[in-house]
N, C-alpha and C. Protein backbone atom coordinates (compact mmCIF):
# COMPACT_ATOMS: atom_id res chain seq x y z
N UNK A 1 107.67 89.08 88.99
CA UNK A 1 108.29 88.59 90.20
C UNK A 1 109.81 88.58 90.08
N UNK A 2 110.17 88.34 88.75
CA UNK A 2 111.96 88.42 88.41
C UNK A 2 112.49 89.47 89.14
N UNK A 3 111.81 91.15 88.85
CA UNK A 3 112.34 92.19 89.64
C UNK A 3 111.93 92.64 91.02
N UNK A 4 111.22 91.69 91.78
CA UNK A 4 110.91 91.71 93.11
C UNK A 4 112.52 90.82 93.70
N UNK A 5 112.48 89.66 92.97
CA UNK A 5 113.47 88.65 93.11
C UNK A 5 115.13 89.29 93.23
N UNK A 6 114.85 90.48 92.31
CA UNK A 6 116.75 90.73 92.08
C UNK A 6 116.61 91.58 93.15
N UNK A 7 116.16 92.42 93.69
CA UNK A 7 115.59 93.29 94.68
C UNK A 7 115.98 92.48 95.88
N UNK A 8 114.95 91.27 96.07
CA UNK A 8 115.22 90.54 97.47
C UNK A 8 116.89 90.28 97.24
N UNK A 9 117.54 89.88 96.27
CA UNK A 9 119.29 89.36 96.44
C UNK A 9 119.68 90.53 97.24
N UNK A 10 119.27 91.78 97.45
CA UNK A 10 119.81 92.95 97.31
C UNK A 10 120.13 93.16 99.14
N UNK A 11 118.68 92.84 99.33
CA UNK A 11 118.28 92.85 100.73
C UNK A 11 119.23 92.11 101.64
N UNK A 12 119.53 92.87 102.14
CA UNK A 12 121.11 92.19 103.78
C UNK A 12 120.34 91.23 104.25
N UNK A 13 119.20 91.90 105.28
CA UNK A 13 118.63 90.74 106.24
C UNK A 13 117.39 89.90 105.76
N UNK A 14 117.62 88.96 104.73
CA UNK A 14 116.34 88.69 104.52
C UNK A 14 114.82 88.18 105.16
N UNK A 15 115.80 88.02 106.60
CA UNK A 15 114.52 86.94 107.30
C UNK A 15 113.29 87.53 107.62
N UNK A 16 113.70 89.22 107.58
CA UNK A 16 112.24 89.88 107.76
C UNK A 16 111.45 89.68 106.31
N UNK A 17 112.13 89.42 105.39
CA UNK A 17 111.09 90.06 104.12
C UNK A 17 111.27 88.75 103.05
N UNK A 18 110.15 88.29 103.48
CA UNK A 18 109.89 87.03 102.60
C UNK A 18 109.17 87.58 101.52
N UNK A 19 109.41 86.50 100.00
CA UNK A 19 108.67 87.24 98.60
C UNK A 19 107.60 87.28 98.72
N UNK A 20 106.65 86.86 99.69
CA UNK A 20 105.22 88.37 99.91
C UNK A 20 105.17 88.96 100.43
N UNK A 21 105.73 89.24 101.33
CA UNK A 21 105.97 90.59 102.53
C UNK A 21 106.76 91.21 101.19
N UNK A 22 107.37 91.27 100.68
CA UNK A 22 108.17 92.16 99.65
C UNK A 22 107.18 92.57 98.70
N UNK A 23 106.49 91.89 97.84
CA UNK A 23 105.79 91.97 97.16
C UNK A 23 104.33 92.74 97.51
N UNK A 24 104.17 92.39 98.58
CA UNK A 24 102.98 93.55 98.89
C UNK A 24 103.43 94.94 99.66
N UNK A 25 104.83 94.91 99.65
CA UNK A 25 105.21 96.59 99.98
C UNK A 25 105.25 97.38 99.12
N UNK A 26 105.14 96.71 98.15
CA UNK A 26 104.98 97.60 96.61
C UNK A 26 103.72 98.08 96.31
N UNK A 27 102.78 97.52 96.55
CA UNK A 27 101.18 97.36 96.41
C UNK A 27 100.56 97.34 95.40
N UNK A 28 101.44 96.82 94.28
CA UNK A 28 100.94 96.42 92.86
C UNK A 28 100.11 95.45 92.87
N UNK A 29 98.95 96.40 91.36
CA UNK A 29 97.72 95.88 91.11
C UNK A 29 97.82 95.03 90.56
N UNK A 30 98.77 94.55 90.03
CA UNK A 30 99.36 93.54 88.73
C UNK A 30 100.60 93.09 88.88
N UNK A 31 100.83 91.76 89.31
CA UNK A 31 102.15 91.44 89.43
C UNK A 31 102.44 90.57 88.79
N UNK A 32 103.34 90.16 87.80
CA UNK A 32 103.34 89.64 86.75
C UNK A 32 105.33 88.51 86.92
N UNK A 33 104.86 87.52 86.46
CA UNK A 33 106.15 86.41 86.31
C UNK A 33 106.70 86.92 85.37
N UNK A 34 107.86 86.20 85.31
CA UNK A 34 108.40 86.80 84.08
C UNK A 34 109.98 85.96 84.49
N UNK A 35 111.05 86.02 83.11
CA UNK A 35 112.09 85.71 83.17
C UNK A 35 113.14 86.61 83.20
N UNK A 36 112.98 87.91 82.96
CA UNK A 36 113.99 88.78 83.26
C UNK A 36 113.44 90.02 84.65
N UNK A 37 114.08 90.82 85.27
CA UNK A 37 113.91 91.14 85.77
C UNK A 37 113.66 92.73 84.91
N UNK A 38 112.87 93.73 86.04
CA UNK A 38 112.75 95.09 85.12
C UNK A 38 112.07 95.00 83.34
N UNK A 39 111.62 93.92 83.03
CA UNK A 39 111.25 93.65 81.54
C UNK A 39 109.98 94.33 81.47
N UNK A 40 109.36 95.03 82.39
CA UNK A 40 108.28 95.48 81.88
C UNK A 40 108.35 96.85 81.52
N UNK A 41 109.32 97.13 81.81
CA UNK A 41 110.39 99.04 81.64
C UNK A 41 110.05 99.00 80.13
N UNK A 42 109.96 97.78 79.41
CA UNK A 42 110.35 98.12 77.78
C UNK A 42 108.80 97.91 77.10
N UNK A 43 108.25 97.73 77.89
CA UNK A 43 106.93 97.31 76.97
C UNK A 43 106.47 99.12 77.11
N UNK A 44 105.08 99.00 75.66
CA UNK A 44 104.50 99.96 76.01
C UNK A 44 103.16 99.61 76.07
N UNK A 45 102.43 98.76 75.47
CA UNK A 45 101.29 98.30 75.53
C UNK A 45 101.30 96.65 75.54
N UNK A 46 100.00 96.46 76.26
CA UNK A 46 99.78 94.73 76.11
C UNK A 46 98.57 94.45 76.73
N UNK A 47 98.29 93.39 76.45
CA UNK A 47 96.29 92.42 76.71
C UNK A 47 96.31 91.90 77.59
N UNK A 48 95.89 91.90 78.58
CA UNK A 48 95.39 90.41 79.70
C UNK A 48 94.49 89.48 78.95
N UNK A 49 94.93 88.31 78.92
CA UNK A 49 93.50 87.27 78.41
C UNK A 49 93.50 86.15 79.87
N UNK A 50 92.22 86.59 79.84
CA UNK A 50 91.92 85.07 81.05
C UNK A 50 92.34 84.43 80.71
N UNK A 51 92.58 83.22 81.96
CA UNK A 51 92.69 81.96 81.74
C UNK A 51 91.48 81.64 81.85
N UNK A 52 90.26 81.79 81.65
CA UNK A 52 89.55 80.93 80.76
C UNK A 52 88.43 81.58 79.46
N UNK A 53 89.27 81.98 79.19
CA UNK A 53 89.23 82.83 77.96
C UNK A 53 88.92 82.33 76.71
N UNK A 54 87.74 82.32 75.95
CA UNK A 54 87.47 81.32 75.06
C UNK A 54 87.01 82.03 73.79
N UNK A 55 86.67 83.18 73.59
CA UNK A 55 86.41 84.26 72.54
C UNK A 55 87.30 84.91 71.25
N UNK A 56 86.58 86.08 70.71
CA UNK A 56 87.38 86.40 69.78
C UNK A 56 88.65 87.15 70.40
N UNK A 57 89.80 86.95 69.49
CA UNK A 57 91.16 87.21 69.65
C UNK A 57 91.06 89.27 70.23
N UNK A 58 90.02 89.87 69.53
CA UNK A 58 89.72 91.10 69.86
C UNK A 58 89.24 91.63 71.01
N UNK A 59 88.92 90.67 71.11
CA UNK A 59 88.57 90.77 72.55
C UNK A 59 88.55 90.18 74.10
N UNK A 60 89.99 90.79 73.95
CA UNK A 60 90.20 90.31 75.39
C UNK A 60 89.74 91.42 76.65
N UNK A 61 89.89 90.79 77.64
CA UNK A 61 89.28 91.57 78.96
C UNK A 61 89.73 93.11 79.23
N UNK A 62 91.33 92.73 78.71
CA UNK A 62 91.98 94.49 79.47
C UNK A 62 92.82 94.91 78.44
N UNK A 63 92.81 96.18 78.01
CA UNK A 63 94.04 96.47 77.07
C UNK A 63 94.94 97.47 77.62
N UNK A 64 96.17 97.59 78.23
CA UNK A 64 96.58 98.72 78.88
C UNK A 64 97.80 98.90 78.57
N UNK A 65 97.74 100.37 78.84
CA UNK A 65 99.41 101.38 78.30
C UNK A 65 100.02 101.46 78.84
N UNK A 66 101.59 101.24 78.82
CA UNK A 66 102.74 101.68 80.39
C UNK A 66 102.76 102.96 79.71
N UNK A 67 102.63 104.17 81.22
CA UNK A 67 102.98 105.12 80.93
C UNK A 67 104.37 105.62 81.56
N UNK A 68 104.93 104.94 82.42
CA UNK A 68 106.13 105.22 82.67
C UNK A 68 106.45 104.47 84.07
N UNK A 69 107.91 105.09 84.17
CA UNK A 69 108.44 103.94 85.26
C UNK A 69 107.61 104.59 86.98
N UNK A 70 107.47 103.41 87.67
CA UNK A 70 107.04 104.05 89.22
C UNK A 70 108.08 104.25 89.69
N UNK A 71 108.09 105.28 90.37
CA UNK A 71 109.16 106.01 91.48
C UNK A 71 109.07 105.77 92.78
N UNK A 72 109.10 105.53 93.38
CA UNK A 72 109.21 104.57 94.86
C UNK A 72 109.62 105.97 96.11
N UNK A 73 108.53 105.84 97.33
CA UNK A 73 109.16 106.80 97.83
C UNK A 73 109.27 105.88 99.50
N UNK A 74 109.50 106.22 100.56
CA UNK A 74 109.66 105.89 101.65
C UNK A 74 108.69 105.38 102.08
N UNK A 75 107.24 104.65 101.84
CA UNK A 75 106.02 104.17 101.53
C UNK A 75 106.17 102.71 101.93
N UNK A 76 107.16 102.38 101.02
CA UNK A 76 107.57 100.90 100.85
C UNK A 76 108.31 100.41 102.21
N UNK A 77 108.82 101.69 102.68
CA UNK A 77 109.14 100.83 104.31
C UNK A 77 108.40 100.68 105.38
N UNK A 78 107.24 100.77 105.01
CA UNK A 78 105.72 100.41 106.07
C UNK A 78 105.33 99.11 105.81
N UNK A 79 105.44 98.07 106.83
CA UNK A 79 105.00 96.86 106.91
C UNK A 79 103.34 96.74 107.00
N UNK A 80 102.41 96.67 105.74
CA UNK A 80 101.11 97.18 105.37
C UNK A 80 100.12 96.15 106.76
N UNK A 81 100.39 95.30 107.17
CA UNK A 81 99.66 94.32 108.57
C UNK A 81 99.82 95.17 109.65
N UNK A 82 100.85 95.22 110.04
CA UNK A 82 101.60 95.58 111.17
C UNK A 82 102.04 97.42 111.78
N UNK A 83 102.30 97.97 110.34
CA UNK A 83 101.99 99.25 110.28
C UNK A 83 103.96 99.37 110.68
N UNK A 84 104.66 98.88 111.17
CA UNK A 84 106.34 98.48 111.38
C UNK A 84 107.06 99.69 110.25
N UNK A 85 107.88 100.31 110.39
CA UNK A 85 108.59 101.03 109.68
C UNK A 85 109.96 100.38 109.48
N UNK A 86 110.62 100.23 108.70
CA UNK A 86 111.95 99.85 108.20
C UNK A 86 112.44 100.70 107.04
N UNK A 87 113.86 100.76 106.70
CA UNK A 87 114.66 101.62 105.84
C UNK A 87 114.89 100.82 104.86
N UNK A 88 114.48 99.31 104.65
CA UNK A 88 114.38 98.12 103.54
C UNK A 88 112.82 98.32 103.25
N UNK A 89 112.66 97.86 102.02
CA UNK A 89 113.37 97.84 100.92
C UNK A 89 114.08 99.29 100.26
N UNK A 90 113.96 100.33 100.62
CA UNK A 90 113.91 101.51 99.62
C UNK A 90 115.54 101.79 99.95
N UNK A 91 116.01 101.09 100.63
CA UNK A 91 117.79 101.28 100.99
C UNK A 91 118.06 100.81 99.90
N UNK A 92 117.96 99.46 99.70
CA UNK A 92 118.78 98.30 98.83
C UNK A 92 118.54 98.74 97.42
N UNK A 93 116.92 99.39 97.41
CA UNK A 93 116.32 99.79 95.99
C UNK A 93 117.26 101.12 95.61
N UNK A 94 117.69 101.91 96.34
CA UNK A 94 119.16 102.73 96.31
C UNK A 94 120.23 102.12 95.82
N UNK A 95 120.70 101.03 96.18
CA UNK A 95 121.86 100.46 95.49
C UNK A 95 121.99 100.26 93.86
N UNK A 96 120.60 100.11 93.27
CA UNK A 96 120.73 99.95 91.56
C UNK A 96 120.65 101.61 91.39
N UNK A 97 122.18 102.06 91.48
CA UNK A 97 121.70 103.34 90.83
C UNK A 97 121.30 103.61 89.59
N UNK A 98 121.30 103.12 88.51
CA UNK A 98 121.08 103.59 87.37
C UNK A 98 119.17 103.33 87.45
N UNK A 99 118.58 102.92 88.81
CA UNK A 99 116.81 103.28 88.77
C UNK A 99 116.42 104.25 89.43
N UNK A 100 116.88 105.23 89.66
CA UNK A 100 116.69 106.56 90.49
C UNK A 100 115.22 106.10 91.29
N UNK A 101 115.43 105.11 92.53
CA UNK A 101 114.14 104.63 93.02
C UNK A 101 113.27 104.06 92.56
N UNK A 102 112.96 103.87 90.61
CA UNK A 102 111.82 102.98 90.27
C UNK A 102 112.12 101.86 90.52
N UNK A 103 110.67 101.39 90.36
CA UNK A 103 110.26 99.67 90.64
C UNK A 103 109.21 99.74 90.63
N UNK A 104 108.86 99.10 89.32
CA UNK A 104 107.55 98.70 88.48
C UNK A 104 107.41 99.85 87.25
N UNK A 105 105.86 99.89 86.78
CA UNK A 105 105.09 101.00 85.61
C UNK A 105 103.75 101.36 86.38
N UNK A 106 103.98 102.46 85.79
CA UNK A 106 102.42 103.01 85.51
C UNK A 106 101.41 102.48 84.96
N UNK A 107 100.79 102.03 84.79
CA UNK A 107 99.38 101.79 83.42
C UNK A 107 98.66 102.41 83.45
N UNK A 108 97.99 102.56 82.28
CA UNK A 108 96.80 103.19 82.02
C UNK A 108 95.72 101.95 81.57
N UNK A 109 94.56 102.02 81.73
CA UNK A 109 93.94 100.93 81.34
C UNK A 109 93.13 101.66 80.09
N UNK A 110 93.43 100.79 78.63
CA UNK A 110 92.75 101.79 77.35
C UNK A 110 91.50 100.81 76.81
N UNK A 111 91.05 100.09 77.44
CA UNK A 111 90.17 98.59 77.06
C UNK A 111 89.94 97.64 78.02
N UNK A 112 88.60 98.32 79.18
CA UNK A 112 88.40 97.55 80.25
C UNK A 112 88.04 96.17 79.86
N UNK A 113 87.45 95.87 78.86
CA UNK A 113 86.34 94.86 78.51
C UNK A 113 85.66 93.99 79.06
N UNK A 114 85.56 93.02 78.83
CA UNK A 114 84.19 92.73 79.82
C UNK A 114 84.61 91.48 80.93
N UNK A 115 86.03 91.12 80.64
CA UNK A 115 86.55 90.06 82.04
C UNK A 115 87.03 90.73 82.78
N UNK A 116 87.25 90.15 83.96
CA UNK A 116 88.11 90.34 85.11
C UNK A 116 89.35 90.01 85.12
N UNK A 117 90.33 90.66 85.97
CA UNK A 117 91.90 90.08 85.62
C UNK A 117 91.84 89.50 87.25
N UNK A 118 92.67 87.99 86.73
CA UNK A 118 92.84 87.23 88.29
C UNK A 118 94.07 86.48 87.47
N UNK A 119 94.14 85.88 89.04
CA UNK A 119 95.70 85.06 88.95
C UNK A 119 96.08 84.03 87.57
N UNK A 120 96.95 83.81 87.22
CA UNK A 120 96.98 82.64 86.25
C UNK A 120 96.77 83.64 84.33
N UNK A 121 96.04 85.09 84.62
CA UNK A 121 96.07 85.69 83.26
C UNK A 121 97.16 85.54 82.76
N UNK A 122 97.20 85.78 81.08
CA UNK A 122 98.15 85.59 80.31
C UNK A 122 98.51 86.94 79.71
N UNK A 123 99.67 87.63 79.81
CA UNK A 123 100.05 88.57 79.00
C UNK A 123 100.49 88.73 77.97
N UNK A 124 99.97 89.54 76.92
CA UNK A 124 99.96 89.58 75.87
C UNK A 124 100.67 90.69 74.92
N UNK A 125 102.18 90.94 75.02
CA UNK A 125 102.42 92.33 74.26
C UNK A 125 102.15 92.36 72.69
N UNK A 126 101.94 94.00 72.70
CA UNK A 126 101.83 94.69 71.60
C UNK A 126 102.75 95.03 70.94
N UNK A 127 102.88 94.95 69.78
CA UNK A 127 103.94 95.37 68.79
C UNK A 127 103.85 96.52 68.64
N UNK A 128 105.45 97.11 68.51
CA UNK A 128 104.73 98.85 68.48
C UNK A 128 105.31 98.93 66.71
């Protein structure tokens, strides 16, 4: 949510795009808290463990790979209810030039296992 957050500072008019209207223009499967913004650019692997997760350490529910940064195309200015077109967010997402349009990762999922991922999971990185 940190890099949804630096994103919304970015945004001129905010009153259209509150942090879930923002957050679901992205349409990430996984949206994750966090204290820095863009911090998931550096990971390459990591675990979901439920929150109510009570088993061996090996086995947690999901094990998955970033395979690289998402590239963002004119997608994100479709209001997903309403069907509304706007030039926000993917304007403002222009202003960080040094992200040539990304915002967010890829994953690969390498270890479905046998939970479900829901709200409140805990992430878990991998040491490389």
């Amino acid at each position: 949510m940190a890099s949804i957050h630096r994103l919304q500072e970015r945004i001129e008019d905010r009153t259209d795009f509150s942090l879930e209207d923002l957050t679901q223009r992205f349409r990430g499967n996984i949206v994750i808290e966090g204290e820095s913004a863009f911090l998931e650019e550096h990971w390459t692997r990591f675990n979901l463990r439920s929150s109510s997760y009570q088993g061996d350490e090996d086995d947690l529910p999901a094990k998955m790979e970033v395979t690289g940064p998402c590239r963002r195309c004119n997608m994100i200015g479709i209001e997903q209810r309403s069907g509304e077109v706007s030039k926000e967010p993917l304007r403002s997402l222009a202003t960080f030039k040094e992200r040539n349009f990304c915002f967010g990762v890829h994953t690969k999922v390498l270890n479905a296992g046998v939970g479900a991922i829901s709200v409140g999971d805990t992430i878990l990185l991998e040491k490389s």
